[in-house]
Structure formats: C-alpha cells, structure tokens
Protein backbone atom coordinates (compact mmCIF):
# COMPACT_ATOMS: atom_id res chain seq x y z
CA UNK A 1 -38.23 -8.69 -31.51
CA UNK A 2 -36.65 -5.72 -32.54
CA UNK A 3 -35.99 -5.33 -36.67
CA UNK A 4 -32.33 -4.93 -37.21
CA UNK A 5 -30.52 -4.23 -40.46
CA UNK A 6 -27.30 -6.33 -41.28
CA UNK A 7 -25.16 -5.24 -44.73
CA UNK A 8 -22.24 -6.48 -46.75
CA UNK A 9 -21.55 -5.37 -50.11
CA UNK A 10 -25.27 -4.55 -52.39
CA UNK A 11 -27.47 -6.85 -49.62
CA UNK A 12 -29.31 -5.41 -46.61
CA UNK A 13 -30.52 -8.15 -44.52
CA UNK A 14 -33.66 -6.80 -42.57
CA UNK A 15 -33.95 -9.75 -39.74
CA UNK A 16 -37.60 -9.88 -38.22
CA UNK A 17 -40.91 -10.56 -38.16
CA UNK A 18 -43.52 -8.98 -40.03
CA UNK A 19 -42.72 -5.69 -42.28
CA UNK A 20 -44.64 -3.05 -44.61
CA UNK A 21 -43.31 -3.42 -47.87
CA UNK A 22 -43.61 0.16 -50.07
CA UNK A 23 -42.99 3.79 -49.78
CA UNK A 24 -41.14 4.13 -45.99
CA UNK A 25 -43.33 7.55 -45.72
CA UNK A 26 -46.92 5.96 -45.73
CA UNK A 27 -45.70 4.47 -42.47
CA UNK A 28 -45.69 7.18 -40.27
CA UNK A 29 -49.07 8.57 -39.12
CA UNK A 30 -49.49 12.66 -39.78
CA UNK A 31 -49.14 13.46 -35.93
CA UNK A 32 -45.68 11.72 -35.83
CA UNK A 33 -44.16 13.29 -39.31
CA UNK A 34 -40.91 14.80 -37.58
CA UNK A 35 -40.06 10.58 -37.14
CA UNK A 36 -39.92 10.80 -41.83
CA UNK A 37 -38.19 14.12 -41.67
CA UNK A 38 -35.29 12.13 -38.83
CA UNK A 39 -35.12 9.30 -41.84
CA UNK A 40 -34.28 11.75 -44.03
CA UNK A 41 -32.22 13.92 -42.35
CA UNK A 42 -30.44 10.64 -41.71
CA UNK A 43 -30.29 10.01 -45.85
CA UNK A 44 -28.80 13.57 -46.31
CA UNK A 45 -26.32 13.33 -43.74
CA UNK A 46 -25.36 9.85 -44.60
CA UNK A 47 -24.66 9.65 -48.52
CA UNK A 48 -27.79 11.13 -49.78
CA UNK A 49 -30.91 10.40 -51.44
CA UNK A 50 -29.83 8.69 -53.95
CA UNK A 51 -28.13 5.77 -52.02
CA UNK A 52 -29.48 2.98 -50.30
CA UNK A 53 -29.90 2.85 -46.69
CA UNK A 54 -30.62 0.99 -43.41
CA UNK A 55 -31.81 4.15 -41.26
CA UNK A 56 -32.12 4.40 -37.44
CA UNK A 57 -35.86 4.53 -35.94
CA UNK A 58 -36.24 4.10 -32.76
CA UNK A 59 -35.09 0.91 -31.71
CA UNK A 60 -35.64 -0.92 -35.17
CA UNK A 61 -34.13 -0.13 -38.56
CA UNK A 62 -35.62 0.41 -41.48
CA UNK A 63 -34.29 -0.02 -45.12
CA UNK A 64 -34.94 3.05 -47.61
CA UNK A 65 -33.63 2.35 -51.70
CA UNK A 66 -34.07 5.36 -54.07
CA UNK A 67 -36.38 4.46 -57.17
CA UNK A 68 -34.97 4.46 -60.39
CA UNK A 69 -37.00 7.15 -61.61
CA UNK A 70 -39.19 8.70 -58.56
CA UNK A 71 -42.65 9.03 -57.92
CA UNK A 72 -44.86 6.99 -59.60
CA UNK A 73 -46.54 3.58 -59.25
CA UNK A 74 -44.23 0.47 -60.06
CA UNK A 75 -45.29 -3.36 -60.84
CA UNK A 76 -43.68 -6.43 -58.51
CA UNK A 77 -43.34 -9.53 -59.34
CA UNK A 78 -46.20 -10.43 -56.69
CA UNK A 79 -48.81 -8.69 -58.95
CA UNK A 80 -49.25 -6.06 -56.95
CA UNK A 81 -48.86 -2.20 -57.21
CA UNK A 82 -46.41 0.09 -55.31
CA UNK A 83 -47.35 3.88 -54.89
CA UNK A 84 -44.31 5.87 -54.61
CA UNK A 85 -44.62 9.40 -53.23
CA UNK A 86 -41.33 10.19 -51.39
CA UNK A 87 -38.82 8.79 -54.27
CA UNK A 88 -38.58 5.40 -51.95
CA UNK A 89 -39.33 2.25 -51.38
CA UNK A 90 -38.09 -0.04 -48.62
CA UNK A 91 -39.06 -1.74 -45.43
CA UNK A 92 -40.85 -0.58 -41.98
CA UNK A 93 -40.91 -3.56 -39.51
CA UNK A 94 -44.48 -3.28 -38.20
CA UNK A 95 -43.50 -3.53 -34.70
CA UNK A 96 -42.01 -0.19 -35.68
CA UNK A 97 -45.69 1.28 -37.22
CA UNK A 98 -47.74 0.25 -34.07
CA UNK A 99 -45.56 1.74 -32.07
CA UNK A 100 -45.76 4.97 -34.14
CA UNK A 101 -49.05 4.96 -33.98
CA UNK A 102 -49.87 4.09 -30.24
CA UNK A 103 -51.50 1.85 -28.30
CA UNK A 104 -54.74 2.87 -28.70
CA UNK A 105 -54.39 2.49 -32.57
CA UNK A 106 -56.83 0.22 -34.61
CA UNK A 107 -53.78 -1.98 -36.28
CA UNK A 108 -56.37 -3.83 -38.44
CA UNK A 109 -57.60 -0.72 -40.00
CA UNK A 110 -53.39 0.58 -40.46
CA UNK A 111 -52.41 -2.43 -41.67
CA UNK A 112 -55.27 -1.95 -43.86
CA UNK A 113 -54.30 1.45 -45.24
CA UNK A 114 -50.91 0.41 -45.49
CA UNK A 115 -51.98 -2.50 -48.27
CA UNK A 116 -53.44 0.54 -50.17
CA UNK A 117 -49.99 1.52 -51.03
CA UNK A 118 -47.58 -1.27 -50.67
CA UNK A 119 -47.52 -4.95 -49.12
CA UNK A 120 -47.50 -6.40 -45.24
CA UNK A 121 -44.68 -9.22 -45.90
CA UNK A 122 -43.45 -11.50 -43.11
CA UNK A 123 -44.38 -13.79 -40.94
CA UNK A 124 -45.50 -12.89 -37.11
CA UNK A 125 -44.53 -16.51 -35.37
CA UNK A 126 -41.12 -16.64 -36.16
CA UNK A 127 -38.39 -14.25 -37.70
CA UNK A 128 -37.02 -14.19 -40.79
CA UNK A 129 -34.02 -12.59 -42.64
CA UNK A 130 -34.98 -10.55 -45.87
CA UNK A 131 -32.38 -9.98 -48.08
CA UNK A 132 -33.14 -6.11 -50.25
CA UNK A 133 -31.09 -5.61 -52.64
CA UNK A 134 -31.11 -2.66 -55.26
CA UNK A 135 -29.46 -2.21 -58.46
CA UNK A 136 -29.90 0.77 -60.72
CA UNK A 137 -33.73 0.74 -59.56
CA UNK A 138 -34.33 -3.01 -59.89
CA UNK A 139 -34.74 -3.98 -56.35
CA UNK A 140 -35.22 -7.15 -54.33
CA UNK A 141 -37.41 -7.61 -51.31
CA UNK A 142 -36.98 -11.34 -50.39
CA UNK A 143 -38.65 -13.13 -53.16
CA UNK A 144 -41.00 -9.91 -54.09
CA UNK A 145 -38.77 -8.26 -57.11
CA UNK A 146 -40.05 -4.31 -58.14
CA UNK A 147 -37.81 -2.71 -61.43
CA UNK A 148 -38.10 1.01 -60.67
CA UNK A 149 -35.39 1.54 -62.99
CA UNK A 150 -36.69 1.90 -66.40
C-alpha cells in the first residue's frame, strides 16, 4: 500500500499502514541524503519552512510540520521523547524507509534506530487514516499529541 496524503483546511490525513513518527530527516539513510535535500527543496519551493506540508517521495507522501521553536527535544502525550534536528517533525510511511534503505537492509535494526529518535506508529495488517494536525507548534499525530510551541 502506498502512503498517500489527503488535506482540507488545518488536517493532513496520512492513509496507511505503519509510519515513523519524529524528525522526517532521521529517515533517510546517509547514502540516500539528496532524497531530504528533494523534501526540502520541495518546502522552499512550496510555501516554505515554516508551513506545513504533505511532500512528494517517491511514490508515498510524507507529512513535514515546522516546530514551534526548532531543534530541541519535545514531550508527547505517549511519554515519549522526540529529537528534533532539522526544525521538523512529521510522518515517513515505513514502506517508504525500507525502500530507502534497500533490500538488503536489516529493518529490525532501522526500525530500531528510528525509536531512538521518534516513534514507529501504525498498524501493518490493515491501513489506517492519521489525521496531523498543527497549530502554532502544538501538533497532532492521531491520538499521539507533541506541543512544540512553547
């Protein structure tokens, strides 16, 4: 299943099956960095940095929301800890990550890393649709709520 973004007024509906929930740019392995530099090319031609998105990858989307105040690490409402490095958080379907990282890639020890700095969210069996929504910083991911806002 390919991850698709739908949007109407401040909610992105990402509709699929499992996703990595934090910064969009721990997603892409080193040897494929040109694929973050596309996102945000994408942001700067499209609005800028400071809006929300649903970006182009491939054949998926993904959805990139500015943080209220950048870098940093920020609390959710899961109890769990977001690292922010690229001013972003958002949503990577992982269909999207493996196939970044090839088919020779050890998933269990990505999905691993990935966990480090954000959240695998989802559920592989069936799809779902995620609403994100983000005001001022406060954002939504499904039931998962991070303030990034102040």
């Amino acid at each position: 299943m390919v991850a698709i973004c739908q949007t109407d007024a401040r909610i992105i509906r990402m509709i699929g099956r499992k996703f990595f929930l934090g910064d969009p740019c721990f997603a892409f392995p080193d040897d494929k960095r040109w694929f973050w530099e596309e996102v945000c090319d994408y942001m700067r031609d499209n609005g800028g940095f400071d809006k929300d998105h649903c970006v182009p990858v491939g054949n998926h989307h993904i959805v990139v929301f500015p943080t209220g105040r950048g870098d940093g690490v920020y609390f959710g409402s899961d109890g769990r800890t977001y690292g922010v490095d690229s001013g972003a958080l958002g949503l990577v379907p992982l269909e999207l990550v493996a196939w970044m990282h090839g088919e020779n890639a050890d998933m269990a020890a990505v999905a691993g890393r990935l966990e480090r700095f954000g959240r695998i969210i989802g559920d592989s069996a069936r799809d779902a649709i995620i609403p994100c929504t983000n005001q001022g910083g406060d954002m939504t991911f499904g039931e998962i709520s991070i303030n990034t806002g102040g």
